[in-house]
N, C-alpha and C. Protein backbone atom coordinates (compact mmCIF):
# COMPACT_ATOMS: atom_id res chain seq x y z
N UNK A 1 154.65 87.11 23.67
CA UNK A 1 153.22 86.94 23.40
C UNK A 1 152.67 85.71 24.11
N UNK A 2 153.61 84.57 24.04
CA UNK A 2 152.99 83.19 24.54
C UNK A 2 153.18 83.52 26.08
N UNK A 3 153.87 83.98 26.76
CA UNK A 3 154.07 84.66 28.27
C UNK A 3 152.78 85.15 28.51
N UNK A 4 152.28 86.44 27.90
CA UNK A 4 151.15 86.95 28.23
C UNK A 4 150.07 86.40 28.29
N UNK A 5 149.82 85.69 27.05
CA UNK A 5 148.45 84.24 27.50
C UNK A 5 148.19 83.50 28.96
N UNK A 6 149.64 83.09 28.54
CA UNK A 6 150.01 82.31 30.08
C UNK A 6 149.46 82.66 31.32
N UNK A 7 150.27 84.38 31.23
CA UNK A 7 149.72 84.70 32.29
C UNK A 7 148.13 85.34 32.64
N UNK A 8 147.47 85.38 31.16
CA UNK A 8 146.00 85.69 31.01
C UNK A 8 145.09 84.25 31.59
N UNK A 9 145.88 83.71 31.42
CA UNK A 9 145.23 81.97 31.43
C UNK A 9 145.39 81.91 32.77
N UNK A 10 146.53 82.02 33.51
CA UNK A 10 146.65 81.43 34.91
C UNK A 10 145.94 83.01 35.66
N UNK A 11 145.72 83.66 35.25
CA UNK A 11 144.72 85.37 35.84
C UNK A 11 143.33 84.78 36.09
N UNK A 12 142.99 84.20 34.79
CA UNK A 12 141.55 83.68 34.60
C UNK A 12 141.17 82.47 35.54
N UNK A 13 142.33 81.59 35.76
CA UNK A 13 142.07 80.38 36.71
C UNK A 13 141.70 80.59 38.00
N UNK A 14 142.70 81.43 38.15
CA UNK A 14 142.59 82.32 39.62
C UNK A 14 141.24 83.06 39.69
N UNK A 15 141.03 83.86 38.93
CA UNK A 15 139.55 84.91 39.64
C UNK A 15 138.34 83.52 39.38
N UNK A 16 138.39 82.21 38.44
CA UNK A 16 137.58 81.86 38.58
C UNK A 16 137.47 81.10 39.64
N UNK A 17 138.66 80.25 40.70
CA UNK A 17 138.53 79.80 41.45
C UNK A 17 138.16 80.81 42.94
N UNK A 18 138.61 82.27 42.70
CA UNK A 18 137.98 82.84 43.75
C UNK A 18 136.54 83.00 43.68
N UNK A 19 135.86 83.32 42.63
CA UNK A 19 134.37 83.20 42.39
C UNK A 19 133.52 82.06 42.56
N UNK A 20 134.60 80.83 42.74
CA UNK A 20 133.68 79.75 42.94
C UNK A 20 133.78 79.32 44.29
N UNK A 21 134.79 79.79 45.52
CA UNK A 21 134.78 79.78 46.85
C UNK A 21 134.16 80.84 47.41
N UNK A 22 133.65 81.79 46.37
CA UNK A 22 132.63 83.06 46.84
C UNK A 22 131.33 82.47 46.69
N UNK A 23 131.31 81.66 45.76
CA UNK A 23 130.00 81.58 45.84
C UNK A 23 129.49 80.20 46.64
N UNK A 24 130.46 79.24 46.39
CA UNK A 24 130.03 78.20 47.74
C UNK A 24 129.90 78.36 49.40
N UNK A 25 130.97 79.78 49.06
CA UNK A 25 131.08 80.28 50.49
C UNK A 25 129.96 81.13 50.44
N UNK A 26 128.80 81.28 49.87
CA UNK A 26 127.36 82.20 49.74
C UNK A 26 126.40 81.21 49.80
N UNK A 27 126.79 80.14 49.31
CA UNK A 27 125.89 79.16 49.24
C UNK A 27 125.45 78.73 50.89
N UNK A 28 127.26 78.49 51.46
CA UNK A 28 127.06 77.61 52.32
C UNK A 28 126.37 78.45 53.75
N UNK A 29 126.78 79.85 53.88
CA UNK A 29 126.22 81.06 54.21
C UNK A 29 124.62 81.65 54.03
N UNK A 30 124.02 81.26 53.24
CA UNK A 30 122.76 80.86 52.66
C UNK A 30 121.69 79.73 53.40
N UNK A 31 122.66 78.69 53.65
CA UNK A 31 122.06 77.43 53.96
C UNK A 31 122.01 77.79 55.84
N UNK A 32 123.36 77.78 56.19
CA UNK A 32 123.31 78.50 57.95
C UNK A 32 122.32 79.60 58.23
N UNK A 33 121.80 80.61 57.62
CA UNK A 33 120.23 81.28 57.79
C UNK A 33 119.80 80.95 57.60
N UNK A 34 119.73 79.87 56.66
CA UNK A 34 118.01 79.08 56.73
C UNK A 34 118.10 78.11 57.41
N UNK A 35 118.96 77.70 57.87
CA UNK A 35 118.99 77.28 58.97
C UNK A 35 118.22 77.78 60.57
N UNK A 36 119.27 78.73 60.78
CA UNK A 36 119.09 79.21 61.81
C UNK A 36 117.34 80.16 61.82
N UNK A 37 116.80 80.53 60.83
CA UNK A 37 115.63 80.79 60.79
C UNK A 37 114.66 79.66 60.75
N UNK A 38 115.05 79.09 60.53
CA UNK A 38 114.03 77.95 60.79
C UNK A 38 113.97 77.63 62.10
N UNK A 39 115.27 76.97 62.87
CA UNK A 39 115.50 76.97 64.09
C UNK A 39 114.39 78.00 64.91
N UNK A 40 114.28 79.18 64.82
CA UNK A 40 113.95 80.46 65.22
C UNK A 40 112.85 80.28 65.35
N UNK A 41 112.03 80.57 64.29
CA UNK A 41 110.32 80.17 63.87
C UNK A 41 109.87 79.14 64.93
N UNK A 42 110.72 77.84 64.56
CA UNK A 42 110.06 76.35 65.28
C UNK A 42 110.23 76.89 66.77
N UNK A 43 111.09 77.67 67.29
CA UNK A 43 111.08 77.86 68.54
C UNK A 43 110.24 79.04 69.00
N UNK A 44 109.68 79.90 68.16
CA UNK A 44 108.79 80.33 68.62
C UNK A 44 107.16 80.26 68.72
N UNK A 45 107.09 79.18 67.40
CA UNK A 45 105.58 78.83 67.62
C UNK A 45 105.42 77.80 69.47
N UNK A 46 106.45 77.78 69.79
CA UNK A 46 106.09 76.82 71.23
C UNK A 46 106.35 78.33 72.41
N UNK A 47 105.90 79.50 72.02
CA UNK A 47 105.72 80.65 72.83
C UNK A 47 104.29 81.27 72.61
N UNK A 48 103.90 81.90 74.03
CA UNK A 48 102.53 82.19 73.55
C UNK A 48 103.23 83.75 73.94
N UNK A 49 102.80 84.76 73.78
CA UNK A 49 102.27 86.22 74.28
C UNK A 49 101.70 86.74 74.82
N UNK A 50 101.09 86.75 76.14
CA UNK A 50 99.59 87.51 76.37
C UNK A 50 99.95 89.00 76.95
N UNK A 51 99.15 89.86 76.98
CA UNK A 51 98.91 91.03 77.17
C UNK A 51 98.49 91.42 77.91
N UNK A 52 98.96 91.69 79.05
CA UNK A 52 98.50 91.98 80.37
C UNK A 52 98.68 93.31 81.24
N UNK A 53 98.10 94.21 81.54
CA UNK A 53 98.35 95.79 81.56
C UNK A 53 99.81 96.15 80.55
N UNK A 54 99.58 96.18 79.29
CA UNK A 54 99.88 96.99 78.39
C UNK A 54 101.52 96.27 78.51
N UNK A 55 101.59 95.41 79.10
CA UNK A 55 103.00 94.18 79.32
C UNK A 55 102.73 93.25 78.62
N UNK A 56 103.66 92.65 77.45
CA UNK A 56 103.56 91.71 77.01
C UNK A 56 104.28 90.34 77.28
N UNK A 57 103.96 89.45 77.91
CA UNK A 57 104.18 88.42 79.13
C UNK A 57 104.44 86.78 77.98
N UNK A 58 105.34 86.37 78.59
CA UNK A 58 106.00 85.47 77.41
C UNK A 58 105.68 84.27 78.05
N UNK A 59 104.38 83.21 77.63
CA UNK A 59 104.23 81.93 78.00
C UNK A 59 104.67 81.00 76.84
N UNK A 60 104.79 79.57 77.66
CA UNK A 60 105.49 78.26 76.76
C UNK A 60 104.36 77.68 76.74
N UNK A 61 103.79 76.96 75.34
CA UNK A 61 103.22 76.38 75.06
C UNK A 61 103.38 74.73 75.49
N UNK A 62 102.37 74.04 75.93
CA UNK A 62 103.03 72.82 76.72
C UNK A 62 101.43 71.77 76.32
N UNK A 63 101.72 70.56 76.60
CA UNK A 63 100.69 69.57 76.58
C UNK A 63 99.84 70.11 78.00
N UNK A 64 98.42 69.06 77.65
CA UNK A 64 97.57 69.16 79.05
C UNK A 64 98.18 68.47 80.18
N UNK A 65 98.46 66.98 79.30
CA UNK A 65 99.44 65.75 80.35
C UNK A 65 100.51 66.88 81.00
N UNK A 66 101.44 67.56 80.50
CA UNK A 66 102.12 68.14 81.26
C UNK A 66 101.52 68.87 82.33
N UNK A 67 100.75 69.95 82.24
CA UNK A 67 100.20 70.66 83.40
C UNK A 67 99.03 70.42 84.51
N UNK A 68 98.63 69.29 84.15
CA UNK A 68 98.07 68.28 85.43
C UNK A 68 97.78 68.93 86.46
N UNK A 69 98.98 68.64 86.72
CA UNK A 69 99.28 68.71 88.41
C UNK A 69 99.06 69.88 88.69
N UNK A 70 99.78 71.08 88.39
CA UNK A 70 99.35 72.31 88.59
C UNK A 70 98.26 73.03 88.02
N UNK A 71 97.57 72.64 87.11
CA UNK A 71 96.16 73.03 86.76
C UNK A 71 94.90 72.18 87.47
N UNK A 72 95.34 71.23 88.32
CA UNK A 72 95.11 70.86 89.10
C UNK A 72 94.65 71.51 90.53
N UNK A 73 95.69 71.69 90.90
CA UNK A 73 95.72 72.37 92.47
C UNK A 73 95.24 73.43 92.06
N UNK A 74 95.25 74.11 90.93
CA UNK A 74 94.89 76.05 90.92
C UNK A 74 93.67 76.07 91.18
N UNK A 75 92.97 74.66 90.51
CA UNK A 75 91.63 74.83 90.83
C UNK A 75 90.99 74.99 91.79
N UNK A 76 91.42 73.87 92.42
CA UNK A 76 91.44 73.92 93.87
C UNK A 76 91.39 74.66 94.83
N UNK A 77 92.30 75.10 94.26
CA UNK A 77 92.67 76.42 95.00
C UNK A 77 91.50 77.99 94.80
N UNK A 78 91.24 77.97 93.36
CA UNK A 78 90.41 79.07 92.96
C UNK A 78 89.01 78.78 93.60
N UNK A 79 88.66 77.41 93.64
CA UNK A 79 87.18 76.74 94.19
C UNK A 79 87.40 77.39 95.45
N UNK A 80 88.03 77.14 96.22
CA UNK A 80 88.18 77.63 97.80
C UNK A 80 88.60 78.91 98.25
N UNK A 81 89.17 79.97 97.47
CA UNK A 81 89.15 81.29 97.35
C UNK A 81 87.80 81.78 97.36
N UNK A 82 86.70 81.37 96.13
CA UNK A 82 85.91 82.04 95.79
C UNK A 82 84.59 81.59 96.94
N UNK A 83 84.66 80.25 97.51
CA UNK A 83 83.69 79.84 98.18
C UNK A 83 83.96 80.06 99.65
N UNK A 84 84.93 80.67 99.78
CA UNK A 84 84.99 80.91 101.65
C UNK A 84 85.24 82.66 101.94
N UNK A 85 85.92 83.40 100.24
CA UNK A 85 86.20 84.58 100.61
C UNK A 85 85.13 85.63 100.72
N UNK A 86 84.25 85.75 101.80
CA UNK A 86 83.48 86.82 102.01
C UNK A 86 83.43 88.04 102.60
N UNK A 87 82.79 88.59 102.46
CA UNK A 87 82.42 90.04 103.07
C UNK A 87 81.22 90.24 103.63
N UNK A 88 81.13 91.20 104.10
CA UNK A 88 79.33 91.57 104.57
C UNK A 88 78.64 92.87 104.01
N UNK A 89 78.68 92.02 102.86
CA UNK A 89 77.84 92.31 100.92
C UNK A 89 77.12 91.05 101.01
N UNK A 90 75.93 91.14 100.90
CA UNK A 90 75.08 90.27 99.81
C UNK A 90 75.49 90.14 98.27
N UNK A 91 76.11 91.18 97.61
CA UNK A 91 76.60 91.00 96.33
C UNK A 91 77.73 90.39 95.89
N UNK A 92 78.36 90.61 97.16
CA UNK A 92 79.99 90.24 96.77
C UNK A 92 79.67 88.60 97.36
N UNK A 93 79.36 88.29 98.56
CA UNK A 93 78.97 86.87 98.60
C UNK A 93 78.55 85.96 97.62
N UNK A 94 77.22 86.47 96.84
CA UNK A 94 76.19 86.15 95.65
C UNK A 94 77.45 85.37 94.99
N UNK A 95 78.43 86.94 94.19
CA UNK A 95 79.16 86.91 93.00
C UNK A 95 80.50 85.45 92.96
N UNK A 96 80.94 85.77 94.62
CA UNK A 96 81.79 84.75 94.87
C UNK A 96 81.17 83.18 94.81
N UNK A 97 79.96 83.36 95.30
CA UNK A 97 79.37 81.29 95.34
C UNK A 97 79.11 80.84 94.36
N UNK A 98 79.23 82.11 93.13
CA UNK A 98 78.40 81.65 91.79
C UNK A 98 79.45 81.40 90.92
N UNK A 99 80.96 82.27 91.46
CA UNK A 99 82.04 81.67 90.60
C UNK A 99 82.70 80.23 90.98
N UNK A 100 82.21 80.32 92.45
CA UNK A 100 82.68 78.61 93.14
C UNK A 100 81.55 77.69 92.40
N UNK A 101 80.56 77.83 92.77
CA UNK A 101 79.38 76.90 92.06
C UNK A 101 79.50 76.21 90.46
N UNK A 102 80.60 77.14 89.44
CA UNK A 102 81.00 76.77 88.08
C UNK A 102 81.96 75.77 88.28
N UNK A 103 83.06 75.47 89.49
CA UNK A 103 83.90 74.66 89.35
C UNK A 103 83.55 73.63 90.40
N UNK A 104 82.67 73.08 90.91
CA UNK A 104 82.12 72.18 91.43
C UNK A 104 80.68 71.04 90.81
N UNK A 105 80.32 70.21 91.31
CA UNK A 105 79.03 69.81 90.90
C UNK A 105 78.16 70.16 92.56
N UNK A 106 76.92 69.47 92.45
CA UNK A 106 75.76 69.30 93.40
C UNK A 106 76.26 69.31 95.08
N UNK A 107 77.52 68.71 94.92
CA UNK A 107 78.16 68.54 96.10
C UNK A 107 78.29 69.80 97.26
N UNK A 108 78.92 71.00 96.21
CA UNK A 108 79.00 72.22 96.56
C UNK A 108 78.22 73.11 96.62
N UNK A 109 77.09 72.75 95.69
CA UNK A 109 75.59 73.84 95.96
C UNK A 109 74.67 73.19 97.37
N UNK A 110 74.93 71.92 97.59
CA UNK A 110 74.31 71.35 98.73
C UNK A 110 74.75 71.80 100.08
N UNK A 111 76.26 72.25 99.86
CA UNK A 111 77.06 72.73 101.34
C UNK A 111 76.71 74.13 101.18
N UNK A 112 76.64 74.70 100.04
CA UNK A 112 75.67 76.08 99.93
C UNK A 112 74.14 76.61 100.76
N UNK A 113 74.04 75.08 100.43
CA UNK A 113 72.00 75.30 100.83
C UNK A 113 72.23 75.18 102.27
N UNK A 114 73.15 74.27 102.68
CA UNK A 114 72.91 74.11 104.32
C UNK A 114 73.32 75.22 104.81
N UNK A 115 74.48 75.75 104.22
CA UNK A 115 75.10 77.14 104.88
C UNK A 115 74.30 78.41 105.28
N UNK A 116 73.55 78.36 103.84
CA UNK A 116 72.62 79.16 104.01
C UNK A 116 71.16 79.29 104.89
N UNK A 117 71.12 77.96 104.71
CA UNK A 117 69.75 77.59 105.56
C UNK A 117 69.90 77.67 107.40
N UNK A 118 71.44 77.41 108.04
CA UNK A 118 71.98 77.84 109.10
C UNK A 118 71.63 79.35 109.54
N UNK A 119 71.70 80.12 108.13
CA UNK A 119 71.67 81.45 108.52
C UNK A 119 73.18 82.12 108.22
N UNK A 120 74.28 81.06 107.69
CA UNK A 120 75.64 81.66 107.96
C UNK A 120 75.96 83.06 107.40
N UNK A 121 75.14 83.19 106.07
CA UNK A 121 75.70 84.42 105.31
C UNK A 121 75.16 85.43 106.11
N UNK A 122 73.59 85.70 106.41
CA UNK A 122 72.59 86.16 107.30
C UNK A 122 73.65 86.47 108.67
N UNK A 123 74.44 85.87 109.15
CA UNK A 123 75.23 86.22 110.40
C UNK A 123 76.36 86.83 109.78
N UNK A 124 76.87 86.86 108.74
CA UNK A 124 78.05 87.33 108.13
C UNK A 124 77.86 88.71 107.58
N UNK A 125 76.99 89.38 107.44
CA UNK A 125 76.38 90.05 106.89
C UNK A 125 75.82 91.45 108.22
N UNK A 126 75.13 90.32 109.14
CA UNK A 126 74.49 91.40 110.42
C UNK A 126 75.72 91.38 111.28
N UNK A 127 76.61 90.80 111.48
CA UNK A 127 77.46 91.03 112.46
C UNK A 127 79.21 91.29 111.68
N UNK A 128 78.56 92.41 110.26
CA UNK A 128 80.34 93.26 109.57
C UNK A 128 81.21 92.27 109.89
N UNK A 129 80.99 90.66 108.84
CA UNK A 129 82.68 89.72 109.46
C UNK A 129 83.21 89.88 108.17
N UNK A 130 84.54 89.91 107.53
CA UNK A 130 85.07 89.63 106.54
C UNK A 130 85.93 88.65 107.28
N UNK A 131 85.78 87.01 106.03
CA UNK A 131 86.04 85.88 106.04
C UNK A 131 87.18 85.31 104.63
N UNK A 132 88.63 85.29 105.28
CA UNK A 132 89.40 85.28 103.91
C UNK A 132 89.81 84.28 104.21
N UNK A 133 90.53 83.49 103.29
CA UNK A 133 91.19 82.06 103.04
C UNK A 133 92.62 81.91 103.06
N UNK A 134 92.99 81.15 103.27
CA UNK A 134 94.89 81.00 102.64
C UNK A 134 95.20 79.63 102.39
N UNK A 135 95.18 79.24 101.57
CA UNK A 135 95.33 77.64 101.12
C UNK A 135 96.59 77.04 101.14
N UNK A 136 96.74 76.40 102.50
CA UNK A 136 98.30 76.29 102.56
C UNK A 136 99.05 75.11 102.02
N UNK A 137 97.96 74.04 101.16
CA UNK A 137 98.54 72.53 100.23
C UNK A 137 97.31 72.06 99.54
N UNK A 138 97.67 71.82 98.83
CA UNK A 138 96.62 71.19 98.11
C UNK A 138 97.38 69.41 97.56
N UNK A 139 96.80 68.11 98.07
CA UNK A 139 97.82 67.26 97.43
C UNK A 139 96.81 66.16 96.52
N UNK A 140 97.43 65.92 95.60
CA UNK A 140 96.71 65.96 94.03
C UNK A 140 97.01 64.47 94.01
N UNK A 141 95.75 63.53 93.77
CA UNK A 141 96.36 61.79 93.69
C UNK A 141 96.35 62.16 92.16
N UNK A 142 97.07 61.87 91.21
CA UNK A 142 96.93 61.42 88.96
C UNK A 142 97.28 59.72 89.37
N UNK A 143 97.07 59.13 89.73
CA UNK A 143 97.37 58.14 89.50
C UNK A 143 95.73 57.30 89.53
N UNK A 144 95.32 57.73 89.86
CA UNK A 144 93.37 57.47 90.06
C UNK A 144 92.61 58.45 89.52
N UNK A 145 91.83 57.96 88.48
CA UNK A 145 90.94 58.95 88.16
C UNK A 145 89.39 58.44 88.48
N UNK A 146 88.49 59.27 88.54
CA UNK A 146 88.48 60.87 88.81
C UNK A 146 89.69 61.10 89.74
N UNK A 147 90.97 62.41 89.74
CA UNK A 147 91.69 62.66 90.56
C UNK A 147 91.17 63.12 92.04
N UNK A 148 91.20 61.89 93.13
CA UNK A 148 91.21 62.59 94.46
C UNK A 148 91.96 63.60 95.21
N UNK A 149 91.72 64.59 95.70
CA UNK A 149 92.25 65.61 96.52
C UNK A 149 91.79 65.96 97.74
N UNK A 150 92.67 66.28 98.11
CA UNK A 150 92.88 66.59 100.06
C UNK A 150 93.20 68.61 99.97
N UNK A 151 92.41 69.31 100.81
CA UNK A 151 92.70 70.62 100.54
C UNK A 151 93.21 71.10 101.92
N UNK A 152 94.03 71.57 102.31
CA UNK A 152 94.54 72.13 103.48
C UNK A 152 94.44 73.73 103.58
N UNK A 153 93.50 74.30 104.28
CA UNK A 153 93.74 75.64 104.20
C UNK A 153 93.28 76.44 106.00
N UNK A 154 93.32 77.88 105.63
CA UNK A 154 93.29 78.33 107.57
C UNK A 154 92.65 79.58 106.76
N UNK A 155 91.18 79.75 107.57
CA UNK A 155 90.52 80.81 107.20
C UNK A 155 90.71 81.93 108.48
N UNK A 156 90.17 82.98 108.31
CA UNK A 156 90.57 84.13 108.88
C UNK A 156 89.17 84.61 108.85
N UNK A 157 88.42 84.57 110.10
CA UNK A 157 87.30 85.59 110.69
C UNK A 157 87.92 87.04 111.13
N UNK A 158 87.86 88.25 110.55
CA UNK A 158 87.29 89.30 111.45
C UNK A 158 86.24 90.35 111.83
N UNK A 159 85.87 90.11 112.84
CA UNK A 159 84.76 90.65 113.59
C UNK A 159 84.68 92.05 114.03
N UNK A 160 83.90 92.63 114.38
CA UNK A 160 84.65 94.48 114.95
C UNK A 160 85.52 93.88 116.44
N UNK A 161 84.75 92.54 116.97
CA UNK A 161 85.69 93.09 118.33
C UNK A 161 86.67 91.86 118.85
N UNK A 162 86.85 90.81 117.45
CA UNK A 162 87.42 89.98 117.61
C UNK A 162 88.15 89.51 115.98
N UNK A 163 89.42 88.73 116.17
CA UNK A 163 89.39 87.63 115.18
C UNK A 163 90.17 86.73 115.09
N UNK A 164 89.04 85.83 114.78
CA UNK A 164 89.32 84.12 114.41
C UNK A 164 89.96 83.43 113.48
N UNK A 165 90.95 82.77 114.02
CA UNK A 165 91.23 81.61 112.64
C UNK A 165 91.25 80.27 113.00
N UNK A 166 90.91 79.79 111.91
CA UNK A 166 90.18 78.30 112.11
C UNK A 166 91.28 77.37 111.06
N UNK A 167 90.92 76.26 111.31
CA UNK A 167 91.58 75.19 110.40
C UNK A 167 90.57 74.70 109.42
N UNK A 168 90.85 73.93 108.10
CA UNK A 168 90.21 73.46 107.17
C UNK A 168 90.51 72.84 106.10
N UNK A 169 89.97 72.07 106.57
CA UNK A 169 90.50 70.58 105.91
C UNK A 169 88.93 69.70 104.82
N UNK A 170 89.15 69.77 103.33
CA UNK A 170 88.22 69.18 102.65
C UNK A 170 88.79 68.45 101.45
N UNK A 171 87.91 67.68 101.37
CA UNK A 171 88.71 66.63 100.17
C UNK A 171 87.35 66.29 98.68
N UNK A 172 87.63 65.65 97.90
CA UNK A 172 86.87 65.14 96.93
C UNK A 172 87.43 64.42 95.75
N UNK A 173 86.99 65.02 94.79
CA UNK A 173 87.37 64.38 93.37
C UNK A 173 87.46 65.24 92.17
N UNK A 174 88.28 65.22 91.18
CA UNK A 174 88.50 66.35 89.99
C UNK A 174 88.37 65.29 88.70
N UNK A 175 86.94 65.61 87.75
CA UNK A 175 86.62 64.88 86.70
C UNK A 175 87.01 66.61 85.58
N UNK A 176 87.43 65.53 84.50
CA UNK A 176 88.43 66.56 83.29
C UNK A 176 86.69 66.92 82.42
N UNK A 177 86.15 68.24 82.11
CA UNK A 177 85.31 68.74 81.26
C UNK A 177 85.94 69.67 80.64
N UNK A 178 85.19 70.07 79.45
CA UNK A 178 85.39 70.93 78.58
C UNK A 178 85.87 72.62 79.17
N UNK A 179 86.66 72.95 78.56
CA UNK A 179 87.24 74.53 79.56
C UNK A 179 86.02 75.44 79.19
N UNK A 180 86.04 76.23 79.85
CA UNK A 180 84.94 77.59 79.57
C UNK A 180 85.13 79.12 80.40
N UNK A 181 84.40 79.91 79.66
CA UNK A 181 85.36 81.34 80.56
C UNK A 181 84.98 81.39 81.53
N UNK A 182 83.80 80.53 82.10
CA UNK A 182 83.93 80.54 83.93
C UNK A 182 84.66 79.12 84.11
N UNK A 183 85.55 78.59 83.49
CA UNK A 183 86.12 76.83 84.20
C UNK A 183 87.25 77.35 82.99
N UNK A 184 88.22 77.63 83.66
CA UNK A 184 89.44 77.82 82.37
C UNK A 184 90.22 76.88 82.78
N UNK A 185 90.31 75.88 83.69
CA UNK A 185 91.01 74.96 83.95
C UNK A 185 90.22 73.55 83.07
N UNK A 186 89.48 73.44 82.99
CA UNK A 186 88.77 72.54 82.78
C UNK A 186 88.06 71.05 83.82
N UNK A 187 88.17 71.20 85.14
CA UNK A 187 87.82 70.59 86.18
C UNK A 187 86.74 70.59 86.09
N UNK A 188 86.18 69.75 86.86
CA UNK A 188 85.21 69.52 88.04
C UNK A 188 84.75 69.30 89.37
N UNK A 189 85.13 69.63 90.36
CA UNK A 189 85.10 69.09 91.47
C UNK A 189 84.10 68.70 92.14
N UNK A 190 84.15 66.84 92.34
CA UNK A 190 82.92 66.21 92.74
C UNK A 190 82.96 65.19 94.14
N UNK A 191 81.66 65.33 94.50
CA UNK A 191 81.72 64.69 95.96
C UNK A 191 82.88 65.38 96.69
N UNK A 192 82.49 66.59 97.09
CA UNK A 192 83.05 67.32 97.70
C UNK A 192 82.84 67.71 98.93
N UNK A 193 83.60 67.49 100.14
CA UNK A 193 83.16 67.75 101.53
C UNK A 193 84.28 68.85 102.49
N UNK A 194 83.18 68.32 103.20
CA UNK A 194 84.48 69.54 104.73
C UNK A 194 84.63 68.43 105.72
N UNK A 195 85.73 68.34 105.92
CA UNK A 195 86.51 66.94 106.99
C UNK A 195 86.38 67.64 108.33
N UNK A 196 87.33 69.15 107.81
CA UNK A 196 87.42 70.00 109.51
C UNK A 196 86.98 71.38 108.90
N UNK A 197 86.71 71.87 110.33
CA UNK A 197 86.52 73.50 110.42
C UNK A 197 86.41 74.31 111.69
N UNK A 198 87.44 74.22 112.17
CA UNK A 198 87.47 74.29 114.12
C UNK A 198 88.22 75.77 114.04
N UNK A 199 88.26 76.71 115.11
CA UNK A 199 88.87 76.94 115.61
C UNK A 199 89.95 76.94 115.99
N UNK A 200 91.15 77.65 115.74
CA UNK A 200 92.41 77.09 116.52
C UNK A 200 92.98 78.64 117.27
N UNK A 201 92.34 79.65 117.32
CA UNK A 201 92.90 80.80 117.68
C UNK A 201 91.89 82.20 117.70
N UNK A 202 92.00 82.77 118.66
CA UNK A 202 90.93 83.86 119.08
C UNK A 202 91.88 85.16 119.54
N UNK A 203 91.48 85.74 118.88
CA UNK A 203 91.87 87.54 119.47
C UNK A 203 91.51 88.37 119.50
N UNK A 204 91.32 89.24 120.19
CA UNK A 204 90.43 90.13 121.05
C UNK A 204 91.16 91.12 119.66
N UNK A 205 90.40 91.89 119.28
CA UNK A 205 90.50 93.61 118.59
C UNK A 205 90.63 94.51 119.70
N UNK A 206 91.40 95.36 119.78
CA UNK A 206 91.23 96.71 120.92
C UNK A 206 90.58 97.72 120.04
């Protein structure tokens, strides 16, 4: 009889010490998912999503200080796309100077007025030229603000019986404003000029 206790007693010690490494071992199993979900979460609120033809496209969330430099040059870059890329449309010209005109100040509606007042669009227009861009540097001073910039790019005339490419070279200044759905960078580009705009190459169309 005293045997059987014994061994009821040392039965009972046993399943209770397995129940209590089951359950620390649940505990501690418990704590590593909430762990690791937490981990998870925090790493995904620094992901954005956007939706782009029916693709869902995985961006990192980042400071402004970080993207500077390259929200920087895009501008730059988008200013000089939209203000040199023409056709011979009055509409499509219009549409393009008016999306350049949002990321500039006075500087750029003034090289507008002269352009226009030349007659340039008026010749772009009567003589079928499509006029495209390729922006081959853009170099960004952050160490001075307003940020000065230097733009390096080579435009492309073609004509029915010719075409031209030229060099182009303009520089200015980038003051930080409020973003907007025509300025999603948030720039400004001020005191803005044309250094060069020459010629460097002619070819005959057959």
């Amino acid at each position: 009889m005293f045997q059987k206790a014994k061994n009821i007693d040392t039965a009972f010690k046993q399943v209770r010490l397995v129940a209590i490494l089951v359950i620390i071992g649940c505990v501690l199993l418990c704590m590593a998912i909430s762990y690791q979900c937490l981990s998870m979460v925090s790493g995904m609120q620094d992901k954005i999503y956007v939706l782009a033809n029916d693709k869902a496209l995985e961006a990192y969330a980042s400071t402004r200080k970080e993207n500077i430099p390259v929200e920087a040059r895009d501008h730059v870059k988008t200013f000089h796309h939209a203000f040199f890329s023409l056709e011979p449309d009055e509409k499509v010209i219009r549409e393009n100077i008016n999306k350049a005109l949002y990321l500039a100040d006075f500087s750029a509606k003034r090289e507008y007025d002269n352009m226009l007042e030349k007659g340039y669009f008026t010749q772009i227009i009567a003589g079928n030229v499509s006029q495209t861009i390729q922006v081959d540097s853009v170099k960004v001073n952050l160490r001075d603000y307003p940020y000065p910039f230097r733009c390096y790019a080579t435009q492309q005339l073609v004509r029915p019986t010719s075409t031209v490419t030229r060099s182009l070279v303009t520089q200015g200044f980038l003051r930080n404003i409020s973003r907007s759905d025509h300025n999603s960078h948030g720039f400004l580009i001020e005191q803005w000029r044309i250094l060069e705009n020459k010629d460097i190459h002619v070819r005959n169309r057959q």
